[in-house]
C-alpha atoms as a PDB file:
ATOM      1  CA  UNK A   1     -62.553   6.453  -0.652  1.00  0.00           C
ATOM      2  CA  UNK A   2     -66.346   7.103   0.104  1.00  0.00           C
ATOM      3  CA  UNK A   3     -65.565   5.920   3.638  1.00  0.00           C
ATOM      4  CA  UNK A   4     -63.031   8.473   4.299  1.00  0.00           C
ATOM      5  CA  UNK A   5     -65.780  10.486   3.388  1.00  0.00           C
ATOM      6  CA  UNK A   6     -68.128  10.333   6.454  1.00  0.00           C
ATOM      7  CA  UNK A   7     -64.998  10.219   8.645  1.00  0.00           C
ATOM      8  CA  UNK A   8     -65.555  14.364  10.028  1.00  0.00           C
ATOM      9  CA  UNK A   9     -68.798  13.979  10.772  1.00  0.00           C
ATOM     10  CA  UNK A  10     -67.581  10.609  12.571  1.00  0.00           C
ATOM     11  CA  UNK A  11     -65.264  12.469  14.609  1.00  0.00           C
ATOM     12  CA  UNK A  12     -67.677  15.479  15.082  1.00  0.00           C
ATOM     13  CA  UNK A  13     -70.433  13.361  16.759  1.00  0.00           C
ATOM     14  CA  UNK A  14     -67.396  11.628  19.047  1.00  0.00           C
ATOM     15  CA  UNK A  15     -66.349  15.157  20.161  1.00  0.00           C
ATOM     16  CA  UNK A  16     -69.993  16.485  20.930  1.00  0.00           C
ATOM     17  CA  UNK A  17     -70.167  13.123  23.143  1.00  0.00           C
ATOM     18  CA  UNK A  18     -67.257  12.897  25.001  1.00  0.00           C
ATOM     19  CA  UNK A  19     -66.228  16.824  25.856  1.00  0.00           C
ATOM     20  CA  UNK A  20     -69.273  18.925  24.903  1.00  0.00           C
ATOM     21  CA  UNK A  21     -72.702  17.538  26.690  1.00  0.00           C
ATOM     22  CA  UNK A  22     -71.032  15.380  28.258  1.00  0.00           C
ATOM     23  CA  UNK A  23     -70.320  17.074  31.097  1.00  0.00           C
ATOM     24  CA  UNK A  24     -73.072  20.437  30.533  1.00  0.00           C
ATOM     25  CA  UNK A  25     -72.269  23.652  32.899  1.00  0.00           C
ATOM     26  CA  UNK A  26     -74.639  24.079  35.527  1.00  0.00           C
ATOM     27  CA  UNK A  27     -77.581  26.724  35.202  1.00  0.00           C
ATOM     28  CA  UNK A  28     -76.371  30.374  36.058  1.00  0.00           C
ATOM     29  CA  UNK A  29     -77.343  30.917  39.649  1.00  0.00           C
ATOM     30  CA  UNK A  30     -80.638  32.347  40.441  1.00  0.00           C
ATOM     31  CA  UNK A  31     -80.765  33.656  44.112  1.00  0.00           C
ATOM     32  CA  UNK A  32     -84.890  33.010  43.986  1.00  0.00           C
ATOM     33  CA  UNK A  33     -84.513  29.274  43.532  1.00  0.00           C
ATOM     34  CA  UNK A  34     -84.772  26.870  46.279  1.00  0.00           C
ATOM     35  CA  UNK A  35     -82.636  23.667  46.475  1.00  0.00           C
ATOM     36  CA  UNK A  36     -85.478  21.874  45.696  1.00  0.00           C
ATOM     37  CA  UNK A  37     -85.310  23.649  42.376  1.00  0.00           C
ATOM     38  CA  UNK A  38     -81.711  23.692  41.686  1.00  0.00           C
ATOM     39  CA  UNK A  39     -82.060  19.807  42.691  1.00  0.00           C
ATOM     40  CA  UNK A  40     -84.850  19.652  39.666  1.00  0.00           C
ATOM     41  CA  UNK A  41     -83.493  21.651  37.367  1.00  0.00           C
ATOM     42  CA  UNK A  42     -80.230  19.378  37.426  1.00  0.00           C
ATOM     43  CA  UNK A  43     -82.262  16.188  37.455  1.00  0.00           C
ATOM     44  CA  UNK A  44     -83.538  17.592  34.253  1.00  0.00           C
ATOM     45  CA  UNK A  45     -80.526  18.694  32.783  1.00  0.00           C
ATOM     46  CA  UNK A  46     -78.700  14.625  33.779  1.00  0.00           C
ATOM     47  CA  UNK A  47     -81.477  13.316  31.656  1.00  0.00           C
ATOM     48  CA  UNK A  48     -80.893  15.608  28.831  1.00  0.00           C
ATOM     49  CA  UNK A  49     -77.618  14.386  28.690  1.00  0.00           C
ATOM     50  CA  UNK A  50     -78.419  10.408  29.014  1.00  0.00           C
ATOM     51  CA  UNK A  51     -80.928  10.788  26.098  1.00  0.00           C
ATOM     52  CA  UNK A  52     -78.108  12.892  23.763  1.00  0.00           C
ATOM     53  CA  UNK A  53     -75.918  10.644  25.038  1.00  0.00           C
ATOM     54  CA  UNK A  54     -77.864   7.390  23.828  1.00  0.00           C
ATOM     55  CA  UNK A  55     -79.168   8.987  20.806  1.00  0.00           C
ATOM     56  CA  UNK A  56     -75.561  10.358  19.316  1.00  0.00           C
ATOM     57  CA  UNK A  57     -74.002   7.037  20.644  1.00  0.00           C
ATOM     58  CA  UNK A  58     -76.431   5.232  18.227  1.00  0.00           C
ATOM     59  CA  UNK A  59     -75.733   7.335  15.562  1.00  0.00           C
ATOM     60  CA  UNK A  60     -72.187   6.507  15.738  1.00  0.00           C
ATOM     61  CA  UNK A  61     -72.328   3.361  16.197  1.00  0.00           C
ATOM     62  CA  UNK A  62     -74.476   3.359  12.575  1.00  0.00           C
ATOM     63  CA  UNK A  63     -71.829   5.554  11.548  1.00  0.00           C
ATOM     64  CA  UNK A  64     -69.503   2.814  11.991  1.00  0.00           C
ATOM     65  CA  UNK A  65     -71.174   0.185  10.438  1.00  0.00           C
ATOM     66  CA  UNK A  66     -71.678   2.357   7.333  1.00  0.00           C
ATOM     67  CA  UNK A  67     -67.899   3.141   7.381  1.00  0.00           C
ATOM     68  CA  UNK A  68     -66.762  -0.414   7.744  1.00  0.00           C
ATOM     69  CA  UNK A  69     -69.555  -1.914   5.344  1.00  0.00           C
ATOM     70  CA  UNK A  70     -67.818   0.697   2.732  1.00  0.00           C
ATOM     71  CA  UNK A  71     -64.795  -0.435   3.497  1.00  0.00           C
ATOM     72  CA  UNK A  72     -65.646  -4.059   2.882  1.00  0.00           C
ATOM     73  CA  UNK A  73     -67.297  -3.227  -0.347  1.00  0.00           C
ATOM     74  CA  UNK A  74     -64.104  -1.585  -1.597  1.00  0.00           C
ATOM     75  CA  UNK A  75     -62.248  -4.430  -0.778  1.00  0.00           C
ATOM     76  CA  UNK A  76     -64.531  -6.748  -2.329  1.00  0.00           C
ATOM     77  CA  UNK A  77     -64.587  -4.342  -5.203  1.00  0.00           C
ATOM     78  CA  UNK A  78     -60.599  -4.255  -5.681  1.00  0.00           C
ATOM     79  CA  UNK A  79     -60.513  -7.541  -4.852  1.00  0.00           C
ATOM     80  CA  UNK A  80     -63.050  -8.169  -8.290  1.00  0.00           C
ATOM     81  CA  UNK A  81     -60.971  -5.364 -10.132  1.00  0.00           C
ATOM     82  CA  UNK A  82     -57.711  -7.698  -9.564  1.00  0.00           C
ATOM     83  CA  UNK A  83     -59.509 -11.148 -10.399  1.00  0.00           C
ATOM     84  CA  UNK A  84     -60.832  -9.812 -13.747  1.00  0.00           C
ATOM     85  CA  UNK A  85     -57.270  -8.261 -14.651  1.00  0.00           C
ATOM     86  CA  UNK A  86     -55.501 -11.132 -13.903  1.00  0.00           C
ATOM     87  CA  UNK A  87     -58.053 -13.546 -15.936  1.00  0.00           C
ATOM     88  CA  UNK A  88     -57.589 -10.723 -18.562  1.00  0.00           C
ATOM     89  CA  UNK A  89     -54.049 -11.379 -18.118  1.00  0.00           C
ATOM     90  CA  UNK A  90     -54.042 -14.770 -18.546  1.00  0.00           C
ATOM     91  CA  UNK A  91     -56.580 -15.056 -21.752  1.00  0.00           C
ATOM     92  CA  UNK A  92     -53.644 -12.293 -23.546  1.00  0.00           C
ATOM     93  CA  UNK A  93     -51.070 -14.610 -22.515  1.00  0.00           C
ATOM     94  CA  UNK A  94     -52.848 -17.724 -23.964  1.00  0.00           C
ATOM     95  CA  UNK A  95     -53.407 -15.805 -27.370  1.00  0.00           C
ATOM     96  CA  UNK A  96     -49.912 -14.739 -27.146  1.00  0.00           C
ATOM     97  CA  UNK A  97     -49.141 -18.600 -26.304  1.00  0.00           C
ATOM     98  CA  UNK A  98     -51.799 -19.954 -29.054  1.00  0.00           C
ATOM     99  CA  UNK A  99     -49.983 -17.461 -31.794  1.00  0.00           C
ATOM    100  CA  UNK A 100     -46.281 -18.131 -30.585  1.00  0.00           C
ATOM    101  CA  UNK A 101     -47.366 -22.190 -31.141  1.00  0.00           C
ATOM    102  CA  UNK A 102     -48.624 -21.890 -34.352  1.00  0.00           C
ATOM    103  CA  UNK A 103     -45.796 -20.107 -35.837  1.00  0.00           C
ATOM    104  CA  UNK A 104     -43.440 -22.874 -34.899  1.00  0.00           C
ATOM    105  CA  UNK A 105     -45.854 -25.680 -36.091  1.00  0.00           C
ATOM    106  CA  UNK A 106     -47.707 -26.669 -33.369  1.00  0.00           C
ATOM    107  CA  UNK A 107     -51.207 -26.199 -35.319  1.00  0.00           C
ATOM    108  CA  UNK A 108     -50.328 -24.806 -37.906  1.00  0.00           C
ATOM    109  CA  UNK A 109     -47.611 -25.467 -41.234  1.00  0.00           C
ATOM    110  CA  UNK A 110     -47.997 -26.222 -44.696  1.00  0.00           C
ATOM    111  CA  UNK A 111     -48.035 -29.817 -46.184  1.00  0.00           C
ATOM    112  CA  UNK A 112     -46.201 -30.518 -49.654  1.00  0.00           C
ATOM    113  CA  UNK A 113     -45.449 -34.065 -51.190  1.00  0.00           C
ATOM    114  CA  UNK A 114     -41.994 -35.567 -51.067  1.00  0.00           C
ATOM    115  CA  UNK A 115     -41.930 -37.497 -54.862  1.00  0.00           C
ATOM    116  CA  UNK A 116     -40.004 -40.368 -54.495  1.00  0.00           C
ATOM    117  CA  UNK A 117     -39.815 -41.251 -50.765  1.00  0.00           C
ATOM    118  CA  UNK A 118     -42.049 -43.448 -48.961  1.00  0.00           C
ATOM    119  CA  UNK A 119     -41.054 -40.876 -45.750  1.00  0.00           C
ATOM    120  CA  UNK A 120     -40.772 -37.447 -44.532  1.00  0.00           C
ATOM    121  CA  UNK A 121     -37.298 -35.264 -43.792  1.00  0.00           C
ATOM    122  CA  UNK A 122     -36.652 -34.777 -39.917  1.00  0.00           C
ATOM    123  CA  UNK A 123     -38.891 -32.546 -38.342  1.00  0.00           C
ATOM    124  CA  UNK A 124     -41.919 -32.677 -40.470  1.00  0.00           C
ATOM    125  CA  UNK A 125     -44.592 -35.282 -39.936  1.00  0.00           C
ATOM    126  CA  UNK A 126     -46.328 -37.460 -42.386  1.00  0.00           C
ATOM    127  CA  UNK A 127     -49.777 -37.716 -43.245  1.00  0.00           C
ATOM    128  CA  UNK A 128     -49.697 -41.077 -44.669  1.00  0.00           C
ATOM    129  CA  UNK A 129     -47.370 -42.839 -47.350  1.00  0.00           C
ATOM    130  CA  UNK A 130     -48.458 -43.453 -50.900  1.00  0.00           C
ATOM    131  CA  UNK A 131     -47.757 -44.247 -54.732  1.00  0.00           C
ATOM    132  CA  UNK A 132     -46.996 -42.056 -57.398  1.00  0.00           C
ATOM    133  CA  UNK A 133     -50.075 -41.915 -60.275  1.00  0.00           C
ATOM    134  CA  UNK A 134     -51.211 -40.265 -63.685  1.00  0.00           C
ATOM    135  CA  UNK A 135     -51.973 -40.658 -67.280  1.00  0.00           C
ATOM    136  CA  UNK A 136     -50.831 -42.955 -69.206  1.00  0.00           C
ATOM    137  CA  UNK A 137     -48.041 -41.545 -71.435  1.00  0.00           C
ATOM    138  CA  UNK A 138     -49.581 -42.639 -74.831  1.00  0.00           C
ATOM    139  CA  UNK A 139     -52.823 -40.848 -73.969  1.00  0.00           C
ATOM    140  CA  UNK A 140     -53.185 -37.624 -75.552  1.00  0.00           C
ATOM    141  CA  UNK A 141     -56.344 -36.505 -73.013  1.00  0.00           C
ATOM    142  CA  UNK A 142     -56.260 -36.778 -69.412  1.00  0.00           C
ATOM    143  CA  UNK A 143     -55.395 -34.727 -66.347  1.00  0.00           C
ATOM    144  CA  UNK A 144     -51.626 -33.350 -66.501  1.00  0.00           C
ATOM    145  CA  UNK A 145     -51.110 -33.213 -62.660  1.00  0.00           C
ATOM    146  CA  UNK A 146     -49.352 -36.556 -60.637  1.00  0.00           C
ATOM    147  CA  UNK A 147     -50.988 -37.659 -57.380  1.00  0.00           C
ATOM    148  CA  UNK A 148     -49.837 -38.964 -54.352  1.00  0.00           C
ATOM    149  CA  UNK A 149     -51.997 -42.103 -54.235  1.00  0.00           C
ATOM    150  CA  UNK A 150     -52.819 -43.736 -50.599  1.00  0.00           C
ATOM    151  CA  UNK A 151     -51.835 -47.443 -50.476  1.00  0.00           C
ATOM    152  CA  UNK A 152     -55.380 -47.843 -48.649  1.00  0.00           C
ATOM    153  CA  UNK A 153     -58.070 -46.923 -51.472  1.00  0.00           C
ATOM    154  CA  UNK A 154     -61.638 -47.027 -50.645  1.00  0.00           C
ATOM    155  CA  UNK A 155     -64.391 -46.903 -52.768  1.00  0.00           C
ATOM    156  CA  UNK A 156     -68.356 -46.634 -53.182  1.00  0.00           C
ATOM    157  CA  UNK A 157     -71.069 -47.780 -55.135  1.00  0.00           C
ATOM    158  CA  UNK A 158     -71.216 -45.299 -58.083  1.00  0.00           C
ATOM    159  CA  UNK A 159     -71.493 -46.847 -61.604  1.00  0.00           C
ATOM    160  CA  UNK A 160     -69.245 -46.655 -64.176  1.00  0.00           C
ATOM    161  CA  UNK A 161     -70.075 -43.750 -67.059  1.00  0.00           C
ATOM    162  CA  UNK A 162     -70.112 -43.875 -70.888  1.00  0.00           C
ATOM    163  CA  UNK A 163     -67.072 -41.913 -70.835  1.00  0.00           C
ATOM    164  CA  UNK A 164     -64.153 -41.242 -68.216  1.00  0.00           C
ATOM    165  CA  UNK A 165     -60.176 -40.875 -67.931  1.00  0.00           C
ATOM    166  CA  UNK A 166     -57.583 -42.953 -66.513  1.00  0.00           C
ATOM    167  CA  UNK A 167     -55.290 -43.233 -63.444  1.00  0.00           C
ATOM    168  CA  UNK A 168     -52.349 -45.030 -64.057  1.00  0.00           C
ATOM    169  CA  UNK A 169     -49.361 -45.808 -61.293  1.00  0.00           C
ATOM    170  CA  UNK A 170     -46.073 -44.168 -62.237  1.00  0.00           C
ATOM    171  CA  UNK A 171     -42.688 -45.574 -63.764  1.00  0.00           C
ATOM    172  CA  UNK A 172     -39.102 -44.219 -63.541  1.00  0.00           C
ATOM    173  CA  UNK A 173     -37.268 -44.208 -67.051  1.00  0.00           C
ATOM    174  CA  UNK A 174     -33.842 -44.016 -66.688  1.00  0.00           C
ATOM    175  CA  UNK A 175     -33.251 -42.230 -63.801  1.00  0.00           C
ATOM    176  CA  UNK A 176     -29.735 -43.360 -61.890  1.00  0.00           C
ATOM    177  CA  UNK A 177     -30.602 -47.174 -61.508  1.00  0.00           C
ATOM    178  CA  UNK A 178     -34.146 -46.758 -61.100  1.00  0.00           C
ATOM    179  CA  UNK A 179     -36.014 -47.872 -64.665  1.00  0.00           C
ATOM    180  CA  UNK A 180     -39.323 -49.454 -64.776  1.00  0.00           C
ATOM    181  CA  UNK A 181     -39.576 -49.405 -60.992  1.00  0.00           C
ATOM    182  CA  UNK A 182     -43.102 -47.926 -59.288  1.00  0.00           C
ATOM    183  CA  UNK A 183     -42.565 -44.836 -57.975  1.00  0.00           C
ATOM    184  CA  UNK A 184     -43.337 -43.759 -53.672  1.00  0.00           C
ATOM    185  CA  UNK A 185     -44.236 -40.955 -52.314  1.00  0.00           C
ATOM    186  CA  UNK A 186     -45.351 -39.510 -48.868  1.00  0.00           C
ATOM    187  CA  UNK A 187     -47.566 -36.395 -48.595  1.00  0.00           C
ATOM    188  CA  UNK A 188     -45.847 -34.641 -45.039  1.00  0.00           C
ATOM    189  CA  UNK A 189     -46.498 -31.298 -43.295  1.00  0.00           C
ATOM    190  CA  UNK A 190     -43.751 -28.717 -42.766  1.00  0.00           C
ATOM    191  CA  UNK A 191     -43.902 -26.849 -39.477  1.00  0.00           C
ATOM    192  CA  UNK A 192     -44.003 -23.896 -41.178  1.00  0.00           C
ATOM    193  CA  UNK A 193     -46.758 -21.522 -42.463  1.00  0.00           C
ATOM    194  CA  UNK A 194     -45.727 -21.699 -46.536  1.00  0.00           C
ATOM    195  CA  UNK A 195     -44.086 -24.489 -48.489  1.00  0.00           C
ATOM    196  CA  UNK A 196     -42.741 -23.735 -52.258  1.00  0.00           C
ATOM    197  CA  UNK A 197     -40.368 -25.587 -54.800  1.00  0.00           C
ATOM    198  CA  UNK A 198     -37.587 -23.693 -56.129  1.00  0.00           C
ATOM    199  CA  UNK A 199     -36.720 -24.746 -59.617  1.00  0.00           C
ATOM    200  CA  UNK A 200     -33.045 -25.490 -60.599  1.00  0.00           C
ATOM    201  CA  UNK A 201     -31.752 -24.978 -56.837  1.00  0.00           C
ATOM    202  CA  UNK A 202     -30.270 -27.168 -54.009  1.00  0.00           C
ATOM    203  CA  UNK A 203     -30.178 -24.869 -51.322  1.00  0.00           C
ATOM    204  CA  UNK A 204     -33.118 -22.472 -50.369  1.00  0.00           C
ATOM    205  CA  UNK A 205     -33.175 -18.536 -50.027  1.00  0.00           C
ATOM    206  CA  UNK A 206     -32.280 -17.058 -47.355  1.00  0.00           C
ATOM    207  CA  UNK A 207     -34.707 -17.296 -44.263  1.00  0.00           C
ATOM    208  CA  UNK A 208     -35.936 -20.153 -45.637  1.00  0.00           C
ATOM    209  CA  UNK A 209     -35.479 -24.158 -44.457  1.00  0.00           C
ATOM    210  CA  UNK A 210     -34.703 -26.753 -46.965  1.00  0.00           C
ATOM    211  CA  UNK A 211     -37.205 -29.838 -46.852  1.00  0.00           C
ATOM    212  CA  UNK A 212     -35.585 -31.692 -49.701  1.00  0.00           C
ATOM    213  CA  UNK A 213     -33.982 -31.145 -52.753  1.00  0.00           C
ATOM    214  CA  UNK A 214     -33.359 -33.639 -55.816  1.00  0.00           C
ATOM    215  CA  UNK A 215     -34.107 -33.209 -60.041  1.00  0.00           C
ATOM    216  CA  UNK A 216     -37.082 -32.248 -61.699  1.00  0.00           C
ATOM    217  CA  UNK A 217     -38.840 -34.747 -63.386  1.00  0.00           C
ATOM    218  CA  UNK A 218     -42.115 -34.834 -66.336  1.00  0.00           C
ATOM    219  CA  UNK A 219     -43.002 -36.500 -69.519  1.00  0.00           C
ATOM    220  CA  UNK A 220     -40.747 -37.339 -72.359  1.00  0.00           C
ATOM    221  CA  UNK A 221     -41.126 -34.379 -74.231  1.00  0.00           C
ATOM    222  CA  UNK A 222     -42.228 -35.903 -77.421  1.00  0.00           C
ATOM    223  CA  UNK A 223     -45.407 -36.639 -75.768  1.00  0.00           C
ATOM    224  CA  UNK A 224     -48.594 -35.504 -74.448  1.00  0.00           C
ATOM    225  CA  UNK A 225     -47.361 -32.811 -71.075  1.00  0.00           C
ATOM    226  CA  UNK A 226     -47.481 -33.309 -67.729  1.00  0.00           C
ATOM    227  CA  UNK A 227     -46.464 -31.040 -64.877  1.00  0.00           C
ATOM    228  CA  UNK A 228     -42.962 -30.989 -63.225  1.00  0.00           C
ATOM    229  CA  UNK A 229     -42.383 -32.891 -60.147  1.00  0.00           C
ATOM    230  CA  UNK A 230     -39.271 -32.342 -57.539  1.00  0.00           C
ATOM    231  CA  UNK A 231     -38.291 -35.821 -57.482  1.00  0.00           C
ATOM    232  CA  UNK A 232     -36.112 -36.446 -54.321  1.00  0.00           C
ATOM    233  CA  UNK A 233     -32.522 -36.947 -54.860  1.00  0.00           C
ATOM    234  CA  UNK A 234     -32.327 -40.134 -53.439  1.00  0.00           C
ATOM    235  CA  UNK A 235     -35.635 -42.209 -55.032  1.00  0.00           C
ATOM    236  CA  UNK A 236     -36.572 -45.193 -53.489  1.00  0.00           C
ATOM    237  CA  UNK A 237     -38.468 -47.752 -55.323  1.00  0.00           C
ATOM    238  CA  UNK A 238     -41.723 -49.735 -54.319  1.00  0.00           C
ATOM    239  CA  UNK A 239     -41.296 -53.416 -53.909  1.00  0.00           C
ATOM    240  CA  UNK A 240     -42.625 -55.538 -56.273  1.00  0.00           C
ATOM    241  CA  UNK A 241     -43.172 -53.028 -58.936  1.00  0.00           C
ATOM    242  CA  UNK A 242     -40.183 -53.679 -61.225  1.00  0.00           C
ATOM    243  CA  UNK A 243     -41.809 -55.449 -64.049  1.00  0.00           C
ATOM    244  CA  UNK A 244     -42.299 -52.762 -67.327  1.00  0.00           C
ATOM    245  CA  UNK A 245     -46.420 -51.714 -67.265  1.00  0.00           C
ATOM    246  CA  UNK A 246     -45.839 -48.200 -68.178  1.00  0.00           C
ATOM    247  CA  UNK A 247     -48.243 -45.544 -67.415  1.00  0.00           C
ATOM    248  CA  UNK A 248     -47.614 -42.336 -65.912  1.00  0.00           C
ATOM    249  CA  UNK A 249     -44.186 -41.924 -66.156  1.00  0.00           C
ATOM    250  CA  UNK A 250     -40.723 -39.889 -64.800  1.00  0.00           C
ATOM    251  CA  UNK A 251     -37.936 -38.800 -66.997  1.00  0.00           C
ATOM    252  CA  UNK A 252     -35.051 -36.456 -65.630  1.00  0.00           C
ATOM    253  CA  UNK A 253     -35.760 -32.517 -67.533  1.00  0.00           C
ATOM    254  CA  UNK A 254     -32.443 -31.163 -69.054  1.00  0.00           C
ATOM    255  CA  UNK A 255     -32.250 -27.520 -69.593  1.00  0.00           C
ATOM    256  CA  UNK A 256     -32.037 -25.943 -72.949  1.00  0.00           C
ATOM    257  CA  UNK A 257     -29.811 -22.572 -74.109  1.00  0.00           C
ATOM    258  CA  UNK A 258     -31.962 -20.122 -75.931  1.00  0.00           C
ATOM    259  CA  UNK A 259     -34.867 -18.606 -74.664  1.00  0.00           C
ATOM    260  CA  UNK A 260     -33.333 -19.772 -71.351  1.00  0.00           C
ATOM    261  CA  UNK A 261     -30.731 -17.533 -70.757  1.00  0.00           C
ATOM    262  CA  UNK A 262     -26.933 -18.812 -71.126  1.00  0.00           C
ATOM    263  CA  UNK A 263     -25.204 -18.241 -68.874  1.00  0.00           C
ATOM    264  CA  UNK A 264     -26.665 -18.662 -66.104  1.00  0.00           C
ATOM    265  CA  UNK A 265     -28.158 -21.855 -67.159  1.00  0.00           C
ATOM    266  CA  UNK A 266     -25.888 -24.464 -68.923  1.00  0.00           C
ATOM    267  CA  UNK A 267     -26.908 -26.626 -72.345  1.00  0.00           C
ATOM    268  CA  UNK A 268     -28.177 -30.182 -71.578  1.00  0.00           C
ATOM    269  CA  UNK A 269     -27.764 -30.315 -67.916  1.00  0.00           C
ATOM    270  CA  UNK A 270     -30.050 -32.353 -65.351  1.00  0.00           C
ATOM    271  CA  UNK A 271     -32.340 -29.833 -63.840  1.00  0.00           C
ATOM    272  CA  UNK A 272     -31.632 -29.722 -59.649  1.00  0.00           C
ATOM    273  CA  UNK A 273     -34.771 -28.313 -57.395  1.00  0.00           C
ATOM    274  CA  UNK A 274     -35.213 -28.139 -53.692  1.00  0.00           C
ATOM    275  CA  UNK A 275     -38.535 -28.048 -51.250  1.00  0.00           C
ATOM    276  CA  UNK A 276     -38.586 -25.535 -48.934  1.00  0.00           C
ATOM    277  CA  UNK A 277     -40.257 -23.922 -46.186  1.00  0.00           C
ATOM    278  CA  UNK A 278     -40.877 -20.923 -44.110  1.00  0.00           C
END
């Protein structure tokens, strides 16, 4: 644009050149002067021209270097104005990208624990495989919660205290075929952002994907609580770990009319519950 500028006064200074002085009328006749001094007069008049001539020639000529260095700085210019909207471009595409991937779990998802398996449903991936573990039933204190437990412990130097609790391995008590056996687990990640259990379903709501389902499981309830559990359907068993050592252990819950409304709910009934994911 700011070369298009200086383009008249380009095309002035060509004009003045090539049809004004360069060819200048001759003097008006003067019937005093010799030829000697017409001769002169146009000598003087052919060297006026040569030095206009040289001196508006240069100043085109810088007229045209101004105009075309212009014109290469715009280009460079639009050609920087491009390169910076395209990498602009391509960092909003990457977030787009980034955001896009960790929505459908590359990234990003939620991680639950699958009770009773020693692996995770297709499409989630496992963070490592473990054993069930808790209180011991006849203990009255204690943490309430069950644990995954890694199958590779590690430990460090710290003494033991005075006083402290105890983490037992888990039993199943008649559940199916499974009683006295140690219980697996595997702690996996969902691809999804958020992971819940739904209580006393099989299938999940709407919009959302179905990890597992199986029975809820706790304490006997005649003893000291622990949490429930959404024991897999289909419990496996760790081998080896059939002989009767109690500890923390798994009985099926039944559902009780009463303060639990009736119907829907049903009187002494296995309680169902699914994992699932969105």
């Amino acid at each position: 644009m700011r070369a298009m500028l200086l383009l008249p006064g380009l095309m002035i200074l060509v004009a003045l050149v090539t049809e004004g002085w360069a060819g200048l009328p001759p003097p008006p006749p003067d019937d005093s002067a010799t030829d000697a001094d017409i001769l002169a007069e146009l000598v003087k008049v052919k060297k006026i021209q040569r030095n206009m001539k040289r001196l508006f020639t240069g100043q085109i000529e810088d007229l045209e270097k101004q105009v075309k260095s212009l014109e290469d700085n715009e280009t460079d210019s639009l050609q920087a104005m491009q390169s910076q909207f395209q990498t602009l471009i391509s960092q909003f595409e990457s977030k787009i990208a980034s955001v896009a991937a960790s929505g459908s779990g590359s990234g990003g998802g939620s991680s639950y624990v699958r009770w009773g398996r020693k692996t995770c449903p297709d499409g989630a991936s496992q963070v490592y495989a473990g054993v069930v573990g808790g209180k011991h039933y006849a203990h009255a204190g204690g943490a309430t919660n069950a644990l995954c437990l890694t199958k590779e412990p590690e430990y460090d130097n710290t003494t033991k205290p005075v006083y402290y609790g105890y983490l037992y391995g888990a039993e199943y008590e008649y559940i199916g075929d499974n009683h006295d056996h140690d219980v697996p687990c595997s702690v996996c990640v969902a691809p999804k952002a958020t992971t819940i259990m739904v209580p006393a379903r099989i299938t999940c709501p709407e919009g959302w994907t179905a990890q597992y389902s199986g029975h809820l499981v706790s304490e006997y309830y005649g003893r000291a609580a622990t949490e429930y559990l959404c024991l897999d359907g289909s419990p496996e068993v760790e081998v080896g770990g059939e002989p009767n050592k109690n500890g923390f252990l798994l009985y099926l819950v039944l559902t009780k009319c009463g303060s639990l409304p009736c119907p829907p709910y049903k009187d002494n009934l296995v309680t169902t519950c699914v994992v699932c994911s969105k």
